[in-house]
C-alpha atoms as a PDB file:
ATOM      1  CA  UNK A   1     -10.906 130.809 -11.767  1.00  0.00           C
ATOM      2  CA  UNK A   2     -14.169 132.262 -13.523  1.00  0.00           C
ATOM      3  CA  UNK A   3     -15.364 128.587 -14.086  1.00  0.00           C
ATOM      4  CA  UNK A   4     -14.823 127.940 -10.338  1.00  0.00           C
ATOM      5  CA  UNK A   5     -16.688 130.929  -8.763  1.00  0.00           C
ATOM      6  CA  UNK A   6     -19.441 129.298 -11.156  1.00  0.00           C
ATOM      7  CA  UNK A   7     -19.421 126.091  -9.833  1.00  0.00           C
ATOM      8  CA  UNK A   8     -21.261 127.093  -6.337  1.00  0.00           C
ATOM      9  CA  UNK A   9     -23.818 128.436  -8.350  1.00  0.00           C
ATOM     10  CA  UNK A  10     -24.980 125.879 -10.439  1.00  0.00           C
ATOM     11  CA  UNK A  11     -25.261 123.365  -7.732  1.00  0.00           C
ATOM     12  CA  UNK A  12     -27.557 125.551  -5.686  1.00  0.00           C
ATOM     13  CA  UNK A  13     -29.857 125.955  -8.760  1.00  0.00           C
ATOM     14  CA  UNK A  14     -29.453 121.809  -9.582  1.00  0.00           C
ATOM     15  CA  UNK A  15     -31.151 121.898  -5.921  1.00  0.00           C
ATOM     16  CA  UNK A  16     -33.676 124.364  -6.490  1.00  0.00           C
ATOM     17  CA  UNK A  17     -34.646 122.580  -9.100  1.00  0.00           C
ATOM     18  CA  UNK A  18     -34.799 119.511  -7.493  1.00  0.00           C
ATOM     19  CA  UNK A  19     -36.528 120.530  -4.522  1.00  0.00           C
ATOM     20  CA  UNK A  20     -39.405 122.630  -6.915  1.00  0.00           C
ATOM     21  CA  UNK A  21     -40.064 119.370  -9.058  1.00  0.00           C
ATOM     22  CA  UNK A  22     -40.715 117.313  -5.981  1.00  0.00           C
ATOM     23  CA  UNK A  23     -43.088 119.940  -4.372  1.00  0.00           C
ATOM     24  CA  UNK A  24     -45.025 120.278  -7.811  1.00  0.00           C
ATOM     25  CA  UNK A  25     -44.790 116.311  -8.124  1.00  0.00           C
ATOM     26  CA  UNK A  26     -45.704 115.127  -4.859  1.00  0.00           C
ATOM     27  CA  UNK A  27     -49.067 116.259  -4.704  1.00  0.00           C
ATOM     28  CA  UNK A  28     -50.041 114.235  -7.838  1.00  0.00           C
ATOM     29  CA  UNK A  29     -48.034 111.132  -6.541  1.00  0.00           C
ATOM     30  CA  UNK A  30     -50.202 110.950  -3.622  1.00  0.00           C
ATOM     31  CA  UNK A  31     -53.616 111.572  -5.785  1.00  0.00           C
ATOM     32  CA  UNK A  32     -52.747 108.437  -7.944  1.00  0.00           C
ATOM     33  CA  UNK A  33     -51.779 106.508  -4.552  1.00  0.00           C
ATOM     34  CA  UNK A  34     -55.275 107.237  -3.640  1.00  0.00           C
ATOM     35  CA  UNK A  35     -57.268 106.726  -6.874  1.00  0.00           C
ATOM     36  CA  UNK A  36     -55.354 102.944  -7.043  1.00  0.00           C
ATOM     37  CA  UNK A  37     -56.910 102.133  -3.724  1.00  0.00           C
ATOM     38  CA  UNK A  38     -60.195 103.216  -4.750  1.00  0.00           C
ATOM     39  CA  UNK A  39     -60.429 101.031  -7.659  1.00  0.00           C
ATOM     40  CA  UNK A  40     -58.687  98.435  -6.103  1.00  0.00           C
ATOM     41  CA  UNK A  41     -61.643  97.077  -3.716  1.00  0.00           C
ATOM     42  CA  UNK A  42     -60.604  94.153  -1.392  1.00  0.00           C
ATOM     43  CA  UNK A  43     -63.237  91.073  -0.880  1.00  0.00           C
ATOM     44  CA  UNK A  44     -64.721  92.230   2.322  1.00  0.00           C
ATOM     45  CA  UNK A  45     -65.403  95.860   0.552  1.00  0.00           C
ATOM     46  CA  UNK A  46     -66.924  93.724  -2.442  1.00  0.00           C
ATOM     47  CA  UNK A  47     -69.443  91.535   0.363  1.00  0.00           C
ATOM     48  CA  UNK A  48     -70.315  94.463   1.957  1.00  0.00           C
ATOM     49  CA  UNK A  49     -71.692  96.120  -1.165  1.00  0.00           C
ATOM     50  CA  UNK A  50     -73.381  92.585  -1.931  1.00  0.00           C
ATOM     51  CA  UNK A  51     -74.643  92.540   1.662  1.00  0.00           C
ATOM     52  CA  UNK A  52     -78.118  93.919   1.543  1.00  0.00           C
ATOM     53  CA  UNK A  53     -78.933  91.458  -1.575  1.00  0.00           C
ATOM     54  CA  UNK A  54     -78.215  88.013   0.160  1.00  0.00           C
ATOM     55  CA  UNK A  55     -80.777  87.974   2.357  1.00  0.00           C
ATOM     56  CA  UNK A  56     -83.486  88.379  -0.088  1.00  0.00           C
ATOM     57  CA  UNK A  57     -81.374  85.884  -1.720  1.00  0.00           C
ATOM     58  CA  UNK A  58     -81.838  82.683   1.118  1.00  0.00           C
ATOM     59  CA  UNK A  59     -85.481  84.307   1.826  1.00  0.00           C
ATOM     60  CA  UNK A  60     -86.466  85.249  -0.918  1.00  0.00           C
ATOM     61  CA  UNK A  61     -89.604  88.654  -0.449  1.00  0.00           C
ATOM     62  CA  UNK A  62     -92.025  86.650  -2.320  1.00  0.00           C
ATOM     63  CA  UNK A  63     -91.304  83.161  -0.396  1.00  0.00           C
ATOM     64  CA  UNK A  64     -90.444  79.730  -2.331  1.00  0.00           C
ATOM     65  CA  UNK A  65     -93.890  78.040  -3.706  1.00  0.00           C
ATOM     66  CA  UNK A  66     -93.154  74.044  -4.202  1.00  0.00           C
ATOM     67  CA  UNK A  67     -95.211  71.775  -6.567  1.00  0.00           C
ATOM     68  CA  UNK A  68     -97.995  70.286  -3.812  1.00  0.00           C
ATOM     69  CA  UNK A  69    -100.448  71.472  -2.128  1.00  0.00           C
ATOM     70  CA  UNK A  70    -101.790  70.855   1.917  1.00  0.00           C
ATOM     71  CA  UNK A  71    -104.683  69.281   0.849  1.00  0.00           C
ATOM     72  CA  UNK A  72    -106.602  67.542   3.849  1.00  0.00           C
ATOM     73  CA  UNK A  73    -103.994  67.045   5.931  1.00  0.00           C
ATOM     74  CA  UNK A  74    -104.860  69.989   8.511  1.00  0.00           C
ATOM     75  CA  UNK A  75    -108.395  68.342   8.741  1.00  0.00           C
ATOM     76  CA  UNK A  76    -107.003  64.821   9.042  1.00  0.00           C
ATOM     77  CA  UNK A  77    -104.440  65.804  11.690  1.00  0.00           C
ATOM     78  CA  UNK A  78    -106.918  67.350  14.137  1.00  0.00           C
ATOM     79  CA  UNK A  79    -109.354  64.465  13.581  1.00  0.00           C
ATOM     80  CA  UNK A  80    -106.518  62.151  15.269  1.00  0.00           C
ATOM     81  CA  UNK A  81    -105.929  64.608  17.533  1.00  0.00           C
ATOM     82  CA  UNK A  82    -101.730  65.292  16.826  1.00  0.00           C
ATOM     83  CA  UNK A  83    -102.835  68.715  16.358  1.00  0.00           C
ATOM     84  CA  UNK A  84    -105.321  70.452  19.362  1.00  0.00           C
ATOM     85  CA  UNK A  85    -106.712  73.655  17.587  1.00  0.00           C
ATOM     86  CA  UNK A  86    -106.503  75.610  20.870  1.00  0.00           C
ATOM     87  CA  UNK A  87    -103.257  74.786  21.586  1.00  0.00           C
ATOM     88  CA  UNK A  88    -101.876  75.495  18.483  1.00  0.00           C
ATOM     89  CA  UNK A  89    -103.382  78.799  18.365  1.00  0.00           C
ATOM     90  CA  UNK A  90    -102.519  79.555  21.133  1.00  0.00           C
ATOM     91  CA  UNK A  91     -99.091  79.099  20.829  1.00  0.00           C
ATOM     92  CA  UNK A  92     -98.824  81.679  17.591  1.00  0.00           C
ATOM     93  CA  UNK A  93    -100.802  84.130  19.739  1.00  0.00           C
ATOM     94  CA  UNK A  94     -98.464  83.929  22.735  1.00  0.00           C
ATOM     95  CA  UNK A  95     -95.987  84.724  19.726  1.00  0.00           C
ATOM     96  CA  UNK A  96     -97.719  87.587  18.450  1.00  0.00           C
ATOM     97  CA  UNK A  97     -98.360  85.744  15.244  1.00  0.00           C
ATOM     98  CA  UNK A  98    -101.863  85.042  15.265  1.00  0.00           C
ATOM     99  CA  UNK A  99    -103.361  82.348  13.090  1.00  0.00           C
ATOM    100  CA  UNK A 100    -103.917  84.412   9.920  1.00  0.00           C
ATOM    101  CA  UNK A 101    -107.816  83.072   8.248  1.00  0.00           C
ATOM    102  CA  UNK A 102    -106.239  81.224   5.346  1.00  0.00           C
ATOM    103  CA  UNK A 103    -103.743  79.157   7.899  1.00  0.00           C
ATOM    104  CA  UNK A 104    -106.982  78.710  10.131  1.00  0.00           C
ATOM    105  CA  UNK A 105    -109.104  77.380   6.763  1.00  0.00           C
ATOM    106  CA  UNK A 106    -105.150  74.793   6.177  1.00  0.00           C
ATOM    107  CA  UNK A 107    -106.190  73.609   9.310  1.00  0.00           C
ATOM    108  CA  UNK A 108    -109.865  72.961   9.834  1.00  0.00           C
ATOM    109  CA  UNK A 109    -110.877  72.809   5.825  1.00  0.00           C
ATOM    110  CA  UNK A 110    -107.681  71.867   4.041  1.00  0.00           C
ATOM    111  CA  UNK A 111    -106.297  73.704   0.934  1.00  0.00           C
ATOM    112  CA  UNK A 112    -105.677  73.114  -2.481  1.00  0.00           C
ATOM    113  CA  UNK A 113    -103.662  76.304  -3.575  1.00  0.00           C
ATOM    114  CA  UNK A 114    -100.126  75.845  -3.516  1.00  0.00           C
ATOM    115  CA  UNK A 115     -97.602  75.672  -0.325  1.00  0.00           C
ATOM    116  CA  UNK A 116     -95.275  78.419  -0.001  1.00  0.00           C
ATOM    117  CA  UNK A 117     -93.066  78.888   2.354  1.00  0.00           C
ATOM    118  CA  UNK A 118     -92.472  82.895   2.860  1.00  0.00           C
ATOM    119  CA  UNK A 119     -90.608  85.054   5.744  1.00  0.00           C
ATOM    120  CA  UNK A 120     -94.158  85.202   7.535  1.00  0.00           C
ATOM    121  CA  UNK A 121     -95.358  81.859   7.305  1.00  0.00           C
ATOM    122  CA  UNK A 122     -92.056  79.838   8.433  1.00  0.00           C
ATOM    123  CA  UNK A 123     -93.294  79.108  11.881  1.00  0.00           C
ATOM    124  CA  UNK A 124     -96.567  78.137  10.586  1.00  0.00           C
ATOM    125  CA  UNK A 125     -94.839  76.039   8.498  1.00  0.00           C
ATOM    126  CA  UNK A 126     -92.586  74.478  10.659  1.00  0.00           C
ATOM    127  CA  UNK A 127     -94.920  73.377  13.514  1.00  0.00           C
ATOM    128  CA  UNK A 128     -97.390  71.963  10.785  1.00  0.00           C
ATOM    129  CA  UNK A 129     -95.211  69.869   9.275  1.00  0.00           C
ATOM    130  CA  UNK A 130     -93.463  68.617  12.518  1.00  0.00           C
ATOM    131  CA  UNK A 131     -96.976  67.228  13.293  1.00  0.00           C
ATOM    132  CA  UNK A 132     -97.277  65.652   9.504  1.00  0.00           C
ATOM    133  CA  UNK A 133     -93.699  63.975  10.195  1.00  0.00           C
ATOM    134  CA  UNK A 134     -94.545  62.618  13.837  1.00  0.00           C
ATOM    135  CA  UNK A 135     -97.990  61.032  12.992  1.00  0.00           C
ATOM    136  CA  UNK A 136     -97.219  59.843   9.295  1.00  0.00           C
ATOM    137  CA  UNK A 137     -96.721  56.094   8.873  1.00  0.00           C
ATOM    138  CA  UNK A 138     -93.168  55.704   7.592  1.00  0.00           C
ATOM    139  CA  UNK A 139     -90.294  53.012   7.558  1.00  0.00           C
ATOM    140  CA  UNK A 140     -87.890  55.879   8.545  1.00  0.00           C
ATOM    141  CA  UNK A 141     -89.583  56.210  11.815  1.00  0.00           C
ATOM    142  CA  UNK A 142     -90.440  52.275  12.166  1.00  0.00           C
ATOM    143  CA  UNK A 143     -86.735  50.854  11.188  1.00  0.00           C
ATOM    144  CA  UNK A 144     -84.524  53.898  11.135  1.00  0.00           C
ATOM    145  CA  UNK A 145     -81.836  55.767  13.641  1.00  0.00           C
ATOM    146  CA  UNK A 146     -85.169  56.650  16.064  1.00  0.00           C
ATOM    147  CA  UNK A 147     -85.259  53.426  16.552  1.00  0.00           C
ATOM    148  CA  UNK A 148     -81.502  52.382  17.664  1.00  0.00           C
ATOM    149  CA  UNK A 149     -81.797  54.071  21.159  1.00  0.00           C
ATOM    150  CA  UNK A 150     -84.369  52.040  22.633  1.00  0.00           C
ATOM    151  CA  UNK A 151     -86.714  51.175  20.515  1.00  0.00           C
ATOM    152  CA  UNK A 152     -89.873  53.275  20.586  1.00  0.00           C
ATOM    153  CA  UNK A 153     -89.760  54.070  24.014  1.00  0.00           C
ATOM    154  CA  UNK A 154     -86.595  55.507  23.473  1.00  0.00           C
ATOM    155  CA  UNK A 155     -87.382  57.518  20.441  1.00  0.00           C
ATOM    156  CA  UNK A 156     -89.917  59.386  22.780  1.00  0.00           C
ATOM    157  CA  UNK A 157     -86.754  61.182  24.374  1.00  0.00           C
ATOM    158  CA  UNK A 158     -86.042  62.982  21.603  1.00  0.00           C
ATOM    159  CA  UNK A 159     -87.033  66.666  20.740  1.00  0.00           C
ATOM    160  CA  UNK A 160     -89.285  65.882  17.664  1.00  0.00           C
ATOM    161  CA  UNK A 161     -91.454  63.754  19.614  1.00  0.00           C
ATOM    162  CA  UNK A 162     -90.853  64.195  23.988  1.00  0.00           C
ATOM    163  CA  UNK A 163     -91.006  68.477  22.686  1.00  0.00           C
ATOM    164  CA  UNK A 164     -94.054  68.166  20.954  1.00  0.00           C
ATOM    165  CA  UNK A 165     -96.504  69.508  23.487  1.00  0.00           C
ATOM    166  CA  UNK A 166     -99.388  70.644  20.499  1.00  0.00           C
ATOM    167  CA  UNK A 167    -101.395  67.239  20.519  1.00  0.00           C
ATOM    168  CA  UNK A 168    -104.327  66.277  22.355  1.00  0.00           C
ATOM    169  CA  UNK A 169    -102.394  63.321  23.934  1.00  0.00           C
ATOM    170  CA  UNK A 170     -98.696  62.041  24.335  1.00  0.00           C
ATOM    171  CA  UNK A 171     -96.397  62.526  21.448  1.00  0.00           C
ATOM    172  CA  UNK A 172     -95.717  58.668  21.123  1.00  0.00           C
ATOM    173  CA  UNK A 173     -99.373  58.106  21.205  1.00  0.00           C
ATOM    174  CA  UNK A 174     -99.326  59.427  17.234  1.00  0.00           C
ATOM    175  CA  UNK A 175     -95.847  58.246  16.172  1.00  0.00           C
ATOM    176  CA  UNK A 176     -95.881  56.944  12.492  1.00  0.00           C
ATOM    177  CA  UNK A 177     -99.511  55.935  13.484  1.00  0.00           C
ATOM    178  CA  UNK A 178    -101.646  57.002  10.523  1.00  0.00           C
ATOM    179  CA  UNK A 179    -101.192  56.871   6.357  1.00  0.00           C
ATOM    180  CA  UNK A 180    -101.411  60.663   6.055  1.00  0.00           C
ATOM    181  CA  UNK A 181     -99.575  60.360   2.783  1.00  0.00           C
ATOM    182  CA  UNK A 182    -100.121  57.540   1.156  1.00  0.00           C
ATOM    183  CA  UNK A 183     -96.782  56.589  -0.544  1.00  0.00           C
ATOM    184  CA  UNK A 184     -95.180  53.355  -2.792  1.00  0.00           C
ATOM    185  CA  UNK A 185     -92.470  51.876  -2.362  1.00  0.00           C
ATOM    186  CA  UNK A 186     -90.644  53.329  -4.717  1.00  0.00           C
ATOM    187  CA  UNK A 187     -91.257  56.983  -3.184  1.00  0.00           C
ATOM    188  CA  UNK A 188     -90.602  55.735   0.352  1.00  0.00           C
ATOM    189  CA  UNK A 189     -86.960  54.752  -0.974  1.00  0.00           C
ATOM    190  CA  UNK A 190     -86.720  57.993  -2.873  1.00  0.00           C
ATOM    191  CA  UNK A 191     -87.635  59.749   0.833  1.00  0.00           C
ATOM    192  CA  UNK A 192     -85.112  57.849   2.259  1.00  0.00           C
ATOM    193  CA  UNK A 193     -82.199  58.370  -0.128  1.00  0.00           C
ATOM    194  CA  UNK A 194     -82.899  62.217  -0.380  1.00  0.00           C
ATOM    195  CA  UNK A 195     -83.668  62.782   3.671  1.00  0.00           C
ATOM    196  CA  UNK A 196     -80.131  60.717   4.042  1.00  0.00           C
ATOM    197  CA  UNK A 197     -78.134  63.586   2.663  1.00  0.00           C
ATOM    198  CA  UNK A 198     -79.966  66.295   4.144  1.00  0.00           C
ATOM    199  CA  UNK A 199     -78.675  67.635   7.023  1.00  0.00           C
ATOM    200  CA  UNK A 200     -79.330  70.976   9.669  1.00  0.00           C
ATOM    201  CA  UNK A 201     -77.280  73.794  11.226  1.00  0.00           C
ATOM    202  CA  UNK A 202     -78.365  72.784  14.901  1.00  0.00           C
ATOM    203  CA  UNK A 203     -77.096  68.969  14.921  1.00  0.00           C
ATOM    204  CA  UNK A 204     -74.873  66.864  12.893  1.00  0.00           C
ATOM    205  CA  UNK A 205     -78.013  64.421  12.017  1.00  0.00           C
ATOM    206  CA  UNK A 206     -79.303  63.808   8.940  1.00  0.00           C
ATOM    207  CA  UNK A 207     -83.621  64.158   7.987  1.00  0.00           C
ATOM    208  CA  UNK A 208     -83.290  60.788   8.242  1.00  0.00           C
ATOM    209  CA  UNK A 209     -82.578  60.692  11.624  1.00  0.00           C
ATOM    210  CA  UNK A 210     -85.571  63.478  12.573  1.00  0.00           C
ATOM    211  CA  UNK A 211     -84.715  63.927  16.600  1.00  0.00           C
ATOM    212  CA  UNK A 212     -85.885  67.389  16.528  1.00  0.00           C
ATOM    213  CA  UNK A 213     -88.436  69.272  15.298  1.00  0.00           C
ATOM    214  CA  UNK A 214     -86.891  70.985  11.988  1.00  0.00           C
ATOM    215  CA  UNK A 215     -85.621  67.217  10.983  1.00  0.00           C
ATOM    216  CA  UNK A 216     -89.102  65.800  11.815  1.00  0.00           C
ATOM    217  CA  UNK A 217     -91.060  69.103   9.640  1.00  0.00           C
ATOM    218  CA  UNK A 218     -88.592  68.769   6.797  1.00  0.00           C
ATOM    219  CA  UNK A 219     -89.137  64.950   6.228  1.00  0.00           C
ATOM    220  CA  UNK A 220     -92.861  65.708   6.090  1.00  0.00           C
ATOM    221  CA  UNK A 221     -92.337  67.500   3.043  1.00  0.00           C
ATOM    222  CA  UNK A 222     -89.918  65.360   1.719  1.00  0.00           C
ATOM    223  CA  UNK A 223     -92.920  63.023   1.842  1.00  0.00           C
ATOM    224  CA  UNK A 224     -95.471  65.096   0.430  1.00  0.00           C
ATOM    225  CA  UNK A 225     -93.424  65.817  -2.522  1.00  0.00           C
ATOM    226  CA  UNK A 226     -92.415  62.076  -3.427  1.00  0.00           C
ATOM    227  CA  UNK A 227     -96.220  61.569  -2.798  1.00  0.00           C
ATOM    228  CA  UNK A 228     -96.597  64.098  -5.734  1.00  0.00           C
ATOM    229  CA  UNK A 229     -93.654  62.050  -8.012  1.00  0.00           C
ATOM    230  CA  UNK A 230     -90.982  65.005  -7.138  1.00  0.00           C
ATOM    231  CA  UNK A 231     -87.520  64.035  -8.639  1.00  0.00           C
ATOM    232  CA  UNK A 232     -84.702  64.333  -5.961  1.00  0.00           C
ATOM    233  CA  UNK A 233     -83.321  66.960  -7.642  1.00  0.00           C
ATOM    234  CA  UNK A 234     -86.551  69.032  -7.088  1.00  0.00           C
ATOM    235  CA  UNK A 235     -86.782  67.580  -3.332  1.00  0.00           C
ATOM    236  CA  UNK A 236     -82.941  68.488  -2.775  1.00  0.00           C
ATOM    237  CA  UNK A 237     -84.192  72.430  -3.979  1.00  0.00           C
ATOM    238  CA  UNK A 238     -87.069  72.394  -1.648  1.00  0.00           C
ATOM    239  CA  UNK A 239     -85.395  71.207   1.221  1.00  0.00           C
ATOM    240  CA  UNK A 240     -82.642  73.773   0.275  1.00  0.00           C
ATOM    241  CA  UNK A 241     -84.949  76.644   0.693  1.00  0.00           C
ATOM    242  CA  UNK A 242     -87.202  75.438   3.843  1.00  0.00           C
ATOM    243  CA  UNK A 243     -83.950  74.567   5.490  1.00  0.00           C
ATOM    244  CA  UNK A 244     -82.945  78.158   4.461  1.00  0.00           C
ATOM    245  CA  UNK A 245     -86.104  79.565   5.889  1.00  0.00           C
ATOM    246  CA  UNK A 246     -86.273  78.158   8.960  1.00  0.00           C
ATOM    247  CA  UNK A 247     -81.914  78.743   9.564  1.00  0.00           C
ATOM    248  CA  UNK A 248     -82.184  82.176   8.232  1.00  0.00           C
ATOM    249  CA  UNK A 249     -78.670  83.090  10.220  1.00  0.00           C
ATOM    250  CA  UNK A 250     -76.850  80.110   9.136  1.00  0.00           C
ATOM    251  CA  UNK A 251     -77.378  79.940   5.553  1.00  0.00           C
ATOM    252  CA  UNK A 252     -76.827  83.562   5.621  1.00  0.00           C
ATOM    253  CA  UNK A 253     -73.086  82.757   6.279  1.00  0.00           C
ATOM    254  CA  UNK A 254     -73.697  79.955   3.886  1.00  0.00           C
ATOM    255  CA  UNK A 255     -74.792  82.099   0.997  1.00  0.00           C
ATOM    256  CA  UNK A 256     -71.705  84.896   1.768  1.00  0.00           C
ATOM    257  CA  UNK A 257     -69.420  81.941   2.117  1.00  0.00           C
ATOM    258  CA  UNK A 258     -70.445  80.887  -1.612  1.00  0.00           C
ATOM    259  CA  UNK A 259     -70.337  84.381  -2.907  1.00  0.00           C
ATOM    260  CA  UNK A 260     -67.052  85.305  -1.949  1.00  0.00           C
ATOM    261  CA  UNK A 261     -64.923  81.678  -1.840  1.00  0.00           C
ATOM    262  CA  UNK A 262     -66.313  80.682  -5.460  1.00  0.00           C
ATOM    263  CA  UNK A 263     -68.022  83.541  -6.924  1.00  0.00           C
ATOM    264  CA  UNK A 264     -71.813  81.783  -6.481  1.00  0.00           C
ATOM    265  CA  UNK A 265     -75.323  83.523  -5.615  1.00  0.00           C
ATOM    266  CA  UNK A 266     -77.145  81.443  -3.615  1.00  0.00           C
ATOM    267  CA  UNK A 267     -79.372  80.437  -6.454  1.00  0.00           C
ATOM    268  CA  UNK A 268     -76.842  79.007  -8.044  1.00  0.00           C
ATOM    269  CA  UNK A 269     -75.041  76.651  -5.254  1.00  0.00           C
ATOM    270  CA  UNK A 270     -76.064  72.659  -6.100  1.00  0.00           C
ATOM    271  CA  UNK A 271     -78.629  71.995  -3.340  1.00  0.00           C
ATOM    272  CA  UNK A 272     -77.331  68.698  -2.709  1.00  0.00           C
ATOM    273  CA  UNK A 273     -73.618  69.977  -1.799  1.00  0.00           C
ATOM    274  CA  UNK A 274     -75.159  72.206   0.134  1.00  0.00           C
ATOM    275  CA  UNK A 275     -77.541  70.334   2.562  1.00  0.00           C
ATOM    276  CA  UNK A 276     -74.194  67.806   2.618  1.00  0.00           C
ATOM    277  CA  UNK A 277     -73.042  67.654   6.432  1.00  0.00           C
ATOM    278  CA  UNK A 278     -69.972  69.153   4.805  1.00  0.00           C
ATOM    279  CA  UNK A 279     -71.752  72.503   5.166  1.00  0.00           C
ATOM    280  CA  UNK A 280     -75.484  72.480   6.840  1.00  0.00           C
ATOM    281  CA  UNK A 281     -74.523  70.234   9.713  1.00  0.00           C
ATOM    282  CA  UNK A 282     -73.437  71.863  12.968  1.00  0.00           C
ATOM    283  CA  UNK A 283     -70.019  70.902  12.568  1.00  0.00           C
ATOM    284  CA  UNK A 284     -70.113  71.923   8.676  1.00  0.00           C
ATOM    285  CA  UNK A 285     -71.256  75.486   9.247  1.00  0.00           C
ATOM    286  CA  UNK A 286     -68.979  75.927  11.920  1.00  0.00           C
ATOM    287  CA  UNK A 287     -66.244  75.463   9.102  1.00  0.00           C
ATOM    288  CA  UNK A 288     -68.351  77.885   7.381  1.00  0.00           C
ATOM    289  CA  UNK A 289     -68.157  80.688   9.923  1.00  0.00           C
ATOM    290  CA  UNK A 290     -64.577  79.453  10.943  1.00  0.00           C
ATOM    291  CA  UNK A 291     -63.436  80.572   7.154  1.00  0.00           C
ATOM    292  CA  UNK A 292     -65.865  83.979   6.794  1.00  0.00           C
ATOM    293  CA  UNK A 293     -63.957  84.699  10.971  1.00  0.00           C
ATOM    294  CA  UNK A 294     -60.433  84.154   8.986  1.00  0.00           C
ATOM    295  CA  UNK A 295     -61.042  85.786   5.817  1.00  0.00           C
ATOM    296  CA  UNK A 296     -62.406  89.248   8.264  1.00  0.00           C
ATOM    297  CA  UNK A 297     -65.516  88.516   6.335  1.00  0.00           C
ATOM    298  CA  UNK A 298     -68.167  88.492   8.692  1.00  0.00           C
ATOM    299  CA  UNK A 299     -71.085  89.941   8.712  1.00  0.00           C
ATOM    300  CA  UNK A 300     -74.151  90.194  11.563  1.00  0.00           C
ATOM    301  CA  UNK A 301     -76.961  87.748   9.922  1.00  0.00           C
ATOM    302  CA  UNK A 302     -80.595  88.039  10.279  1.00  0.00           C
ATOM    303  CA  UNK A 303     -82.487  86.811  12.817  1.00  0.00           C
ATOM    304  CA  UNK A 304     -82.075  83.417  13.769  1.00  0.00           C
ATOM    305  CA  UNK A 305     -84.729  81.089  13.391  1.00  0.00           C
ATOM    306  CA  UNK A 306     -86.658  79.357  16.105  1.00  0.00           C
ATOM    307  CA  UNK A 307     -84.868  76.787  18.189  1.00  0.00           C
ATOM    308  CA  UNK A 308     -85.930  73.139  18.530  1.00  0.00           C
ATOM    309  CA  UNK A 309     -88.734  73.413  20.372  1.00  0.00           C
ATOM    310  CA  UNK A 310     -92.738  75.092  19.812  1.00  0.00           C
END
């Protein structure tokens, strides 16, 4: 009977028990909840913190310098009239980017320092080397896709050539009409093999089809760097970073794509994949941004660049 009244007892102190080890326990339960979460980051937490680095990353603060200089080609271009000094500095002045003196002395006097394409040059850049693409003599203007939509008075429909409005005359009038860069055969071949697997974020055409203005600027350089015995390897970097420049938004996605599919800087991506239509086409980007929308990995881009036009 003694062992009975007992009983009652000891199960309401089992209880008590109970109930005191959970209230002491639960606290700390929760704490180490929390601390796994916090070292437990989840890709979108580890892009954000990487966030403020890949833009300096695609545009790099102290620009991209390539192995050739401008040379005469500003003088030579306004001789022949594809480039009418008042209306092309005019149109950076409409733009609140006046021509700075040393972009002025690439124009009238020619240069022999270095090209480098920076965050405040681009435009410069870009409008320049349209003109070098238009008027230089080149078989991929002569024989190429320009030519399959009418001939030559077809390929003056396009926006590398009907949207350049800089010239002194009518686009056509300077198409592939002057040796601004002399080059061999050889190097026109390389031009051609390299501009083939370059493409841009605002078309699905290759450099080698140059129907607007970014296609037209880019295989100007191509040209002045096989004119200076550039490897396609080095061409294929240079186009990666121009390209870059002048699509700041898309390779943006490009370069946080990279990062957080296969663990790459932009740096280190192989130009050559990269300017593939598999990614810097229109239709390749949009894959891009189609697997950064699934992955909630999106993040708002810089700037875009200029459209197709001056």
């Amino acid at each position: 009977m003694k062992d009975n009244k007992l009983l009652p007892v000891l199960i309401i102190s089992v209880v008590a028990n109970a109930v005191l080890v959970a209230v002491l326990i639960a606290p700390q339960v929760v704490k180490l909840k929390a601390n796994r979460l916090k070292s437990s980051p989840t890709v979108t937490t580890a892009s954000t913190t990487n966030k403020d680095n890949l833009f300096n990353e695609i545009n790099p603060v102290d620009g991209f310098e390539i192995e050739a200089s401008f040379g005469n080609l500003g003088p030579k271009m306004t001789a022949m009239g594809v480039i009418d000094p008042e209306k092309f500095k005019s149109i950076y002045e409409k733009s609140n980017q006046p021509l700075t003196p040393e972009q002025e002395d690439i124009l009238f006097k020619g240069s022999n320092g270095k090209i480098k394409i920076t965050r405040d040059n681009s435009y410069f850049l870009l409008n320049f080397f349209w003109a070098v693409g238009l008027a230089n003599k080149s078989e991929i203007l002569d024989d190429g896709d320009m030519m399959k939509y009418g001939g030559k008075q077809g390929a003056g429909n396009f926006a590398s050539t009907g949207g350049w409005t800089l010239g002194k005359g009518d686009a056509m009038s300077y198409y592939s009409k002057s040796t601004l860069i002399p080059l061999t055969k050889e190097q026109e071949e390389r031009v051609d093999l390299v501009a083939s697997n370059i493409f841009r974020p605002c078309c699905n055409n290759s450099t080698a089809f140059p129907d607007c203005n970014h296609g037209m600027a880019l295989l100007g350089v191509l040209q002045l760097m096989a004119s200076n015995d550039a490897t396609e390897s080095q061409m294929y970097e240079v186009g990666k970073y121009f390209n870059a420049f002048w699509f700041p938004g898309n390779y943006y996605d490009m370069a946080l794509y990279f990062y957080n599919k296969e663990g790459k800087s932009f740096k280190d991506v192989d130009a050559k994949t990269l300017l593939s239509k598999d990614y810097s086409s229109a239709s390749g980007w949009q894959s891009v941004k189609q697997w950064l929308v699934d992955k909630g990995l999106v993040q708002q881009p810089p700037k875009q660049g200029g459209g197709c036009g001056v």
